[in-house]
Protein backbone atom coordinates (compact mmCIF):
# COMPACT_ATOMS: atom_id res chain seq x y z
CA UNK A 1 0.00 0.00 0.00
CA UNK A 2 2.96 2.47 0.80
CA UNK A 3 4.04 1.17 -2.47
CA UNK A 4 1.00 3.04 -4.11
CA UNK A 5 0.82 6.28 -2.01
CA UNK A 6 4.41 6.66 -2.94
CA UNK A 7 4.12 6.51 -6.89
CA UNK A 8 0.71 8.69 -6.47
CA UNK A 9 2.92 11.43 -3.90
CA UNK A 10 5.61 11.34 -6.98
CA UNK A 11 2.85 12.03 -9.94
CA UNK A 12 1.45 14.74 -7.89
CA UNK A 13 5.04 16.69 -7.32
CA UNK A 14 5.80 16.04 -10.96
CA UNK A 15 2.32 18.22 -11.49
CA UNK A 16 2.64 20.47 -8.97
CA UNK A 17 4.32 23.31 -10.84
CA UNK A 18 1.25 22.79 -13.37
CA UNK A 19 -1.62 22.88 -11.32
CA UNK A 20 -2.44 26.06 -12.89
CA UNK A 21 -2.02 25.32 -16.39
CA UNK A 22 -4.09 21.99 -15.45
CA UNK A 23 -6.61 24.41 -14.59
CA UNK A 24 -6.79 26.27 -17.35
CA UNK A 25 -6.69 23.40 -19.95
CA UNK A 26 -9.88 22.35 -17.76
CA UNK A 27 -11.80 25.34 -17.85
CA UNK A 28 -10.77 26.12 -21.36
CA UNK A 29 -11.92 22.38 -22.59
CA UNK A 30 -15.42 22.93 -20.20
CA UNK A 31 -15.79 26.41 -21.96
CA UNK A 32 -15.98 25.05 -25.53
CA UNK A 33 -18.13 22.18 -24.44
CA UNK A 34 -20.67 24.81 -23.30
CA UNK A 35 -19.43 27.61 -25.23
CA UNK A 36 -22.50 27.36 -28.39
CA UNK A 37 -25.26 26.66 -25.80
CA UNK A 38 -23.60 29.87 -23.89
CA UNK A 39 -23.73 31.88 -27.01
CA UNK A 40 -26.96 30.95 -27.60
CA UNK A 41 -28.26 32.37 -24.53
CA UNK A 42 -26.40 35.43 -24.99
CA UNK A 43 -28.15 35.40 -28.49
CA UNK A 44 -31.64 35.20 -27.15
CA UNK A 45 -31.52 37.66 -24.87
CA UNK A 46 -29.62 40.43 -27.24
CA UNK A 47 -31.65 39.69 -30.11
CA UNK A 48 -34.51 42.56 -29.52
CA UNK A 49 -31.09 45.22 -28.69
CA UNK A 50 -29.82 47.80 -31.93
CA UNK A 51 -27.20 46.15 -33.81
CA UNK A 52 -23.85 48.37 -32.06
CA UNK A 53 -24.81 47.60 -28.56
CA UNK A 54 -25.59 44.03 -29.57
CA UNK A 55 -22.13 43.38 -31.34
CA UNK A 56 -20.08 45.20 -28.55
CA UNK A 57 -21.74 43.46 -25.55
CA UNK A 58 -21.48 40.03 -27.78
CA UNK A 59 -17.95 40.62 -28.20
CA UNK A 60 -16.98 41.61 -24.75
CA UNK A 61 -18.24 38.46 -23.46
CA UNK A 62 -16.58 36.71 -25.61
CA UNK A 63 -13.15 38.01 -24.82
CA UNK A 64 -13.13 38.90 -21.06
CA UNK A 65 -16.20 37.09 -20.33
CA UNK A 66 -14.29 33.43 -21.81
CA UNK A 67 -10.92 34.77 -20.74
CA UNK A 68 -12.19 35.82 -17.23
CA UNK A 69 -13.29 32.54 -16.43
CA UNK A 70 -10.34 30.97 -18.00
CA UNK A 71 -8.28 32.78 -15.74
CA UNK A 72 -10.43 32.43 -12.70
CA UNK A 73 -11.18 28.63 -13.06
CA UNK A 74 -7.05 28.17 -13.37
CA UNK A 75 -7.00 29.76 -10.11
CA UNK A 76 -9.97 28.28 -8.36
CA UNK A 77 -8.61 24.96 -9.32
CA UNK A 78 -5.20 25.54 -8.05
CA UNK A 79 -6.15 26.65 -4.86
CA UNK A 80 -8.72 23.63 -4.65
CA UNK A 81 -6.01 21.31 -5.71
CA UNK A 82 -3.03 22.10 -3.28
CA UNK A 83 -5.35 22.17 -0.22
CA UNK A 84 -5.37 17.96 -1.05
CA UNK A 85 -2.96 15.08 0.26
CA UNK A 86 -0.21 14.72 -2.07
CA UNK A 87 -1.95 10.68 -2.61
CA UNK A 88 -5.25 12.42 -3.88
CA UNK A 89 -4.06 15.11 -6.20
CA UNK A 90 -3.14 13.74 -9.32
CA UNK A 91 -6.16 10.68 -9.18
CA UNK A 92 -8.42 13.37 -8.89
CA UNK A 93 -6.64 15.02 -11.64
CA UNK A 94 -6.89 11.82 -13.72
CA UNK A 95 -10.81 11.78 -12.75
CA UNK A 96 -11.37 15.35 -13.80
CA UNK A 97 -10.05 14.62 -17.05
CA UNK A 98 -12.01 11.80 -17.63
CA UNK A 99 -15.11 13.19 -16.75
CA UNK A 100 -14.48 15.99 -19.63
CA UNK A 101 -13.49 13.67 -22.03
CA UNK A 102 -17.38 11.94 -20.61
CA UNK A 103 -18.68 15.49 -21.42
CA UNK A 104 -17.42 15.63 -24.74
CA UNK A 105 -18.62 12.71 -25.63
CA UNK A 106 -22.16 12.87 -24.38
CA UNK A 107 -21.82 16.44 -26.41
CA UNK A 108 -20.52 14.67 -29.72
CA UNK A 109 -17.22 16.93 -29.62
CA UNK A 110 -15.26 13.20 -30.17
């Protein structure tokens, strides 16, 4: 069993200096999953606005809105993910990237 908790404490130090680019590739990957239905929202509810205001606001969520939460998920996640036992970072990292490869696939993006 020490065996185990050993290799798993060695994955998660060889991640460790990447937590935050883990992040990121997470958030990124969940933010084109759910970036159409997103944009589709936005859609509705602009529709009925003049055609400047519409385009601005449309493109301003696109950039900081996407980037924002790029950004702030990479965070979030890294200060989720170093609060854990060395033995449970990098399954859970393992987890969370199967589950979005799951995602993807209930969403036909593979």
């Amino acid at each position: 069993m020490n065996f185990m908790v050993d290799i798993l404490c060695g994955l998660s130090n060889f991640m460790k200096p990447h937590f935050v680019t883990i992040g990121v590739a997470l958030t990124a990957t969940v933010l084109i999953l759910y970036g159409n239905d997103i944009n589709r929202a936005v859609k509705t509810v602009l529709r009925r606005w003049h055609f400047m205001p519409r385009v601005l606001l449309f493109v301003a969520i696109c950039s900081f809105g996407y980037g924002g939460a790029t950004i702030l998920g990479g965070t979030l996640f890294y200060n989720i993910i170093r609060q854990l036992s060395p033995a449970y970072q990098s399954p859970i990292i393992m987890l969370l990237f199967i589950g979005v490869g799951i995602l993807a696939e209930r969403k036909n993006h593979v």
